[in-house]
Protein backbone atom coordinates (compact mmCIF):
# COMPACT_ATOMS: atom_id res chain seq x y z
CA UNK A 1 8.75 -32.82 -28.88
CA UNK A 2 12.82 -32.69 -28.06
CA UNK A 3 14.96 -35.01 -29.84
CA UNK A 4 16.99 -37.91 -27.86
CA UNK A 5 18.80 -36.83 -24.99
CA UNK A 6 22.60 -37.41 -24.88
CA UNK A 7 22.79 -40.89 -24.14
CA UNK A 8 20.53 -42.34 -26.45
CA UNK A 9 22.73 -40.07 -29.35
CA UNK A 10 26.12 -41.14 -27.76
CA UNK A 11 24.47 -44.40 -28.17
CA UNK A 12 23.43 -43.74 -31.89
CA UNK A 13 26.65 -42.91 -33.02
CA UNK A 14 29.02 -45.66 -31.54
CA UNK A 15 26.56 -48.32 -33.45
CA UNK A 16 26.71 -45.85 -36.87
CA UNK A 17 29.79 -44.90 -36.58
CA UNK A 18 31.92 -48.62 -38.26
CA UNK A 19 28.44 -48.61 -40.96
CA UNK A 20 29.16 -44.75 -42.26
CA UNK A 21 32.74 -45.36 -42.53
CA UNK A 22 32.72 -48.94 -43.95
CA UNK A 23 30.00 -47.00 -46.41
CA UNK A 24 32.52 -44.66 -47.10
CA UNK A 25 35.99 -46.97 -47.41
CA UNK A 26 33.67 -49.03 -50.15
CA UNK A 27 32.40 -46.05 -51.78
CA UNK A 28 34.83 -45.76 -54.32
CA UNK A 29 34.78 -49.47 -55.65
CA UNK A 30 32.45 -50.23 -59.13
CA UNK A 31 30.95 -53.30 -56.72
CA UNK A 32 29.60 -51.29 -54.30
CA UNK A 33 29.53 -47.40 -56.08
CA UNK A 34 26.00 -47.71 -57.48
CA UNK A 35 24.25 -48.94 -54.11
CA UNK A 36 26.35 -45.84 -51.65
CA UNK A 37 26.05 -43.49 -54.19
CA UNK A 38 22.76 -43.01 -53.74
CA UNK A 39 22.95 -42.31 -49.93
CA UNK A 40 25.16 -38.98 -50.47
CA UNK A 41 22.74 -37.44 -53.01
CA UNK A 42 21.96 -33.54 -52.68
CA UNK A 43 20.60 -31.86 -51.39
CA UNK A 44 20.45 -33.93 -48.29
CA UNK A 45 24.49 -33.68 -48.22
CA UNK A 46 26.41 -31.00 -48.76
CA UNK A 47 29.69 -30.23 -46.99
CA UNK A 48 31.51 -26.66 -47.27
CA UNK A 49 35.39 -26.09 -45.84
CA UNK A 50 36.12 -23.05 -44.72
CA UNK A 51 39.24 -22.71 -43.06
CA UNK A 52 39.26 -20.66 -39.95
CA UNK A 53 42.57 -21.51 -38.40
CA UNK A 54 44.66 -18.85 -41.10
CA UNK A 55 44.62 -16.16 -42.97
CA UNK A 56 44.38 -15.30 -46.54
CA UNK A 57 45.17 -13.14 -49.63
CA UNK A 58 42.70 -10.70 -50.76
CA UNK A 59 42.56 -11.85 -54.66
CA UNK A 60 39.63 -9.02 -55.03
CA UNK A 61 41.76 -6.47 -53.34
CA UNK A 62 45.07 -7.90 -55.48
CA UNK A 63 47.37 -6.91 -52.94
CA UNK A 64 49.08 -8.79 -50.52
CA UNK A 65 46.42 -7.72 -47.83
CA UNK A 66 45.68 -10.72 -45.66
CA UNK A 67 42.08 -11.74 -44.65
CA UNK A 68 40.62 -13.51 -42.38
CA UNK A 69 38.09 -16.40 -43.52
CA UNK A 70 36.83 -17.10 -40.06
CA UNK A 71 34.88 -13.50 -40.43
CA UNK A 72 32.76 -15.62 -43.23
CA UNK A 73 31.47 -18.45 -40.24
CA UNK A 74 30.79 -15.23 -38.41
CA UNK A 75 28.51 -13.44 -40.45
CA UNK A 76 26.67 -16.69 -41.41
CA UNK A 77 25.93 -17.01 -37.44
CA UNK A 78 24.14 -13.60 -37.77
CA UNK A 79 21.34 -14.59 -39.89
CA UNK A 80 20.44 -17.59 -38.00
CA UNK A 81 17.23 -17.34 -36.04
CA UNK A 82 18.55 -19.77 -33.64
CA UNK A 83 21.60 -21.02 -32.51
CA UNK A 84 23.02 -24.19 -30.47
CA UNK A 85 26.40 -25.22 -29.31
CA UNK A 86 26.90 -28.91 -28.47
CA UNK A 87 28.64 -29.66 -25.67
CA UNK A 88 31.12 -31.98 -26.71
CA UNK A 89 32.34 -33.72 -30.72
CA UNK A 90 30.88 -36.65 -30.65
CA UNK A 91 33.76 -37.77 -33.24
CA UNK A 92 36.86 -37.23 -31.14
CA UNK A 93 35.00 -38.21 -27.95
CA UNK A 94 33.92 -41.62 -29.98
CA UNK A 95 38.06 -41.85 -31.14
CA UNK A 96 39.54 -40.26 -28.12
CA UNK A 97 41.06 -36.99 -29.69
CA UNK A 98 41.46 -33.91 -27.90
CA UNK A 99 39.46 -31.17 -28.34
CA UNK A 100 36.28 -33.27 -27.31
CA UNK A 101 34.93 -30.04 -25.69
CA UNK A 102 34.57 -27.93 -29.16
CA UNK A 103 30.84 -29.29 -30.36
CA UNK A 104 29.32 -28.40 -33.27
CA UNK A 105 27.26 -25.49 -33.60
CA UNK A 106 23.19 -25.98 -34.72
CA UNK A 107 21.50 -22.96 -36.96
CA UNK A 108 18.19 -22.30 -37.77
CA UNK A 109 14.56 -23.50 -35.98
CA UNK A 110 15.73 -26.71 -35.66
CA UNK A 111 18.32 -26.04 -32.55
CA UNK A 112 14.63 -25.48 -30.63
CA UNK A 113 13.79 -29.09 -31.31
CA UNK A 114 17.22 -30.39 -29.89
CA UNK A 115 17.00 -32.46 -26.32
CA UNK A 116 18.77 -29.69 -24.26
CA UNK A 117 20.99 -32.37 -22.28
CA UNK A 118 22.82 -32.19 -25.85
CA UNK A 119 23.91 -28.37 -25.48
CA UNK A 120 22.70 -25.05 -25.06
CA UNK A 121 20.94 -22.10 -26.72
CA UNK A 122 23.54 -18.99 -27.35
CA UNK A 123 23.26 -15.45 -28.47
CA UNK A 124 25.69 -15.40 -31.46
CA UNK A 125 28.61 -13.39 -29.45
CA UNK A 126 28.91 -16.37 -27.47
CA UNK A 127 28.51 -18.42 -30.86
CA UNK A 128 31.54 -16.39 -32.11
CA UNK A 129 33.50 -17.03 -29.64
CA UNK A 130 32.97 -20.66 -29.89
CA UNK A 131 34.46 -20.84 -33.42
CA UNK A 132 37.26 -18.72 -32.80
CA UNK A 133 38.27 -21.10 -29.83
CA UNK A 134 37.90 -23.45 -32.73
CA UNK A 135 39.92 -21.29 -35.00
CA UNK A 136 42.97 -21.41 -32.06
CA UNK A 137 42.65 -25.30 -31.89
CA UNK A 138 43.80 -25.32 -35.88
CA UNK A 139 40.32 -26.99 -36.30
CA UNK A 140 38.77 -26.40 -39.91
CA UNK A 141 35.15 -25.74 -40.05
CA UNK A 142 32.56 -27.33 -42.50
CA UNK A 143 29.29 -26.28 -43.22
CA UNK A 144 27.25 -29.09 -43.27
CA UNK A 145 23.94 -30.22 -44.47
CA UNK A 146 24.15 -34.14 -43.69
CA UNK A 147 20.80 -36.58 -43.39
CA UNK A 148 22.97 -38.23 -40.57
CA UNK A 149 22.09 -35.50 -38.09
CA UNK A 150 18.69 -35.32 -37.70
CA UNK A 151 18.39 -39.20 -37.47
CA UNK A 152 20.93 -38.81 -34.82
CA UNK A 153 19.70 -36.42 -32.81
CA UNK A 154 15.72 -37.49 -33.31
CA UNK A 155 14.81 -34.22 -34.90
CA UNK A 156 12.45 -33.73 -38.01
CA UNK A 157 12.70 -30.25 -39.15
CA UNK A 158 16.05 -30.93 -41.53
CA UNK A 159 14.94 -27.85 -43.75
CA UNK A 160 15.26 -25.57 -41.15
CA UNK A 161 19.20 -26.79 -40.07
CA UNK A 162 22.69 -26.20 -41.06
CA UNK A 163 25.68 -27.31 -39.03
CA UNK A 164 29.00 -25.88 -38.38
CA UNK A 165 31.17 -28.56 -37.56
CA UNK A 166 34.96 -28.23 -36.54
CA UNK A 167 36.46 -31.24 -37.86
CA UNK A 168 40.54 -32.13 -37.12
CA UNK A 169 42.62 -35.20 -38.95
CA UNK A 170 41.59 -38.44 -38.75
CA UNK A 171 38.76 -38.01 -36.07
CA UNK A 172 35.53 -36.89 -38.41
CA UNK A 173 32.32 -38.77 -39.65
CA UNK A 174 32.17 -36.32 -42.25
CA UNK A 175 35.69 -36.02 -43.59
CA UNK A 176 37.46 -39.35 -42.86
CA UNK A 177 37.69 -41.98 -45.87
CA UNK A 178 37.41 -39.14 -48.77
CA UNK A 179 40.21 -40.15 -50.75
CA UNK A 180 38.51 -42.66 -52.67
CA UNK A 181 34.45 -40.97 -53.69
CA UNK A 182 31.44 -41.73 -55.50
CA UNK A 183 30.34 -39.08 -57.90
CA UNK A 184 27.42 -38.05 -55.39
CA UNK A 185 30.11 -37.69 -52.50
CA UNK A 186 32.26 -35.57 -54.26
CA UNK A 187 29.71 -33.29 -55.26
CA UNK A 188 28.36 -33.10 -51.74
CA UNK A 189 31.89 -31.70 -50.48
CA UNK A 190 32.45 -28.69 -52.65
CA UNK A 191 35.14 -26.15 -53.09
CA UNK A 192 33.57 -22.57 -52.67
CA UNK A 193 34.68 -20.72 -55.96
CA UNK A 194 35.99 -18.04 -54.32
CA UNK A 195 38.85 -20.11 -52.27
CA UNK A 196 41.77 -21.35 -53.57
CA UNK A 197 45.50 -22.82 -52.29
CA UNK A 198 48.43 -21.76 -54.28
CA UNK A 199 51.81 -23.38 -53.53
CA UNK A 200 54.93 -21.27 -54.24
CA UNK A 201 57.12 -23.99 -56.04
CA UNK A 202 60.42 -22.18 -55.42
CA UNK A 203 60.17 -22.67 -51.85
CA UNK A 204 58.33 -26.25 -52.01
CA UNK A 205 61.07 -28.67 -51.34
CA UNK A 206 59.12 -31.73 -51.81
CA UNK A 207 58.68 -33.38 -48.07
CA UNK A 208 55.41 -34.58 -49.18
CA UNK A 209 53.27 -33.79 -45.83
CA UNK A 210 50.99 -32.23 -47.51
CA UNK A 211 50.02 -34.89 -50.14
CA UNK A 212 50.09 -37.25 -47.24
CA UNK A 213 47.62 -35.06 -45.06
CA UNK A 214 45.20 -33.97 -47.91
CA UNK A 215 41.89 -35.62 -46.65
CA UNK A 216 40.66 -35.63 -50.47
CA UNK A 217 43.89 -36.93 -51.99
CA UNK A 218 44.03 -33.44 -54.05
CA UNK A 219 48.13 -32.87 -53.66
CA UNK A 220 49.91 -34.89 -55.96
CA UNK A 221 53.84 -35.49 -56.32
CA UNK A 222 55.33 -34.42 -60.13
CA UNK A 223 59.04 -35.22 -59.02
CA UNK A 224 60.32 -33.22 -56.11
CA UNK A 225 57.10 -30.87 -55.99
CA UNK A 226 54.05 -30.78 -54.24
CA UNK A 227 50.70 -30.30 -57.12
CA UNK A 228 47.41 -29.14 -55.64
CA UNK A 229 44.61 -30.46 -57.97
CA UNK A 230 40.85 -29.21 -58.86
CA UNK A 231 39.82 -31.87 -56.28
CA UNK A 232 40.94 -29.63 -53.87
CA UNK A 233 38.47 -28.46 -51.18
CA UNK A 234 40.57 -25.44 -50.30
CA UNK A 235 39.85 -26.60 -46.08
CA UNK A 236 43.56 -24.89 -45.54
CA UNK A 237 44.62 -28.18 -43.66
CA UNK A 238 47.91 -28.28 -45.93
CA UNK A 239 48.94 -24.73 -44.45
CA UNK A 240 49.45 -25.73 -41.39
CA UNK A 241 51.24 -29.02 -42.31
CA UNK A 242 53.92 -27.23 -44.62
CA UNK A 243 57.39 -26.47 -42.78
CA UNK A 244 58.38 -24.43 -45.82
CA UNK A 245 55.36 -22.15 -45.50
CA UNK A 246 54.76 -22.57 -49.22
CA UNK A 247 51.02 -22.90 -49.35
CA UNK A 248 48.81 -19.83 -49.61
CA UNK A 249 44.96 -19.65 -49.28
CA UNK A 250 43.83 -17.37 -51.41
CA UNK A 251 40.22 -15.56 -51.09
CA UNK A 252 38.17 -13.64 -53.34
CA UNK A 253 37.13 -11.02 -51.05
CA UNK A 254 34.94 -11.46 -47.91
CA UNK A 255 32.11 -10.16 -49.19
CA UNK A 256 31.81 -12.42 -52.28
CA UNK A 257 32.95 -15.50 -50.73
CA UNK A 258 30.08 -14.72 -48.06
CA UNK A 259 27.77 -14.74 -50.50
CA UNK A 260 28.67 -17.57 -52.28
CA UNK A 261 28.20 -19.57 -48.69
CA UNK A 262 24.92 -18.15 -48.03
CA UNK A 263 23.42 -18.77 -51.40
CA UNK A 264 24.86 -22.37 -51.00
CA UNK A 265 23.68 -22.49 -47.87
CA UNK A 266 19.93 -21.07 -48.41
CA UNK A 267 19.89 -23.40 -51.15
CA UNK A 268 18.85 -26.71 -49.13
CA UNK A 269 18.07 -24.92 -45.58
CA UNK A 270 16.30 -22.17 -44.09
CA UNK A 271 17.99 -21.01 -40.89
CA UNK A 272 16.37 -17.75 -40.71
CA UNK A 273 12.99 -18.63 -39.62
């Protein structure tokens, strides 16, 4: 049996949509942290960043070479048996952001159980090319496990499905309202070890956009320069908000940071079968 047909999901999410927020804004208050917490438990969340729209250093190389993390999202769209691109973000259609027409992608045996007014089966060329149109909107892209989709879409098979979701500011059931978290929250949205941001403090000059962009509240101010904490999620979103050009992403080498998103990955959802 398919899952509900666009409508009934459009439907779905403008009625969830103020409840998972509202659950999110009150998330981080002692009144209200030990009845949400529970809702965010792994391993039926669990959010990865990995940021597509720029390049990085290659820490394994340690040269300056510069790497591209978006070559991670496309081996990961290799090994799925099955893959589905959504016709439209439900997120900035619901808030009226542009790109609506970027969807999320669907991996794994689950994408069969999908109503197919929602998108359409791909071969994972055309899957590629779908994230690097992503990649050129500046759009970061999260690897998501989340209990919220299959209740969304009406499908059952949540072991057998992994979202890639391209998520922009201030337009994103997933990401907006994360600067305040309950402990279960914040471990669903975790840094892979092999990213990090750097900033170069000589040529910070302390403007502050990226503290005031940081989704997860992990920049901090220390007088006139810009701090990146361990909160960070290493999503690159900073980059691209520094006029300086004092942030760096630094990677660990494709091939281990690949690894370390499959095994996190494999870890709550087959999407080989």
């Amino acid at each position: 049996m398919k899952g509900y047909p666009k409508g009934i999901v459009r439907l779905g999410f403008k009625l969830g949509w103020p409840i998972m927020n509202l659950g999110k804004k009150l998330n981080g208050l002692p009144v209200f942290k030990g009845f949400i917490n529970p809702f965010f438990a792994h391993p039926h969340n669990q959010l990865t960043a990995i940021p597509i729209h720029t390049l990085a250093v290659d820490e394994e190389a340690r040269t300056e070479n510069m790497v591209l993390p978006i070559k991670v999202v496309e081996r990961l769209l290799e090994r799925a048996a099955h893959i589905m691109i959504l016709d439209e973000c439900h997120c900035r259609s619901h808030m009226g952001k542009e790109p609506k027409n970027i969807g999320c992608i669907v991996l794994g045996k689950a994408a069969l159980s999908f109503h197919p007014s929602n998108g359409r089966l791909v071969r994972v060329d055309e899957a590629q090319a779908h994230v690097k149109k992503a990649a050129e909107a500046g759009l970061v892209a999260n690897i998501a496990h989340v209990w919220i989709d299959p209740v969304g879409f009406g499908v059952t098979n949540f072991g057998q499905m992994a979202f890639i979701c391209f998520c922009g500011h201030d337009a994103c059931l997933y990401t907006d309202y994360l600067k305040q978290r309950c402990p279960n929250l914040e471990k669903a949205y975790a840094r892979l070890p092999g990213l990090h941001t750097e900033i170069d403090l000589e040529k910070c000059d302390g403007c502050a956009l990226c503290a005031e962009h940081c989704f997860v509240a992990a920049i901090t101010m220390e007088g006139d320069k810009a701090v990146i904490t361990e909160a960070c999620k290493a999503c690159g979103r900073c980059i691209s908000q520094c006029p300086r050009g004092a942030i760096r992403l630094h990677m660990d080498g494709e091939e281990k940071v690949f690894q370390q998103l499959l095994d996190r990955v494999s870890a709550v959802a087959d999407i080989t079968g």
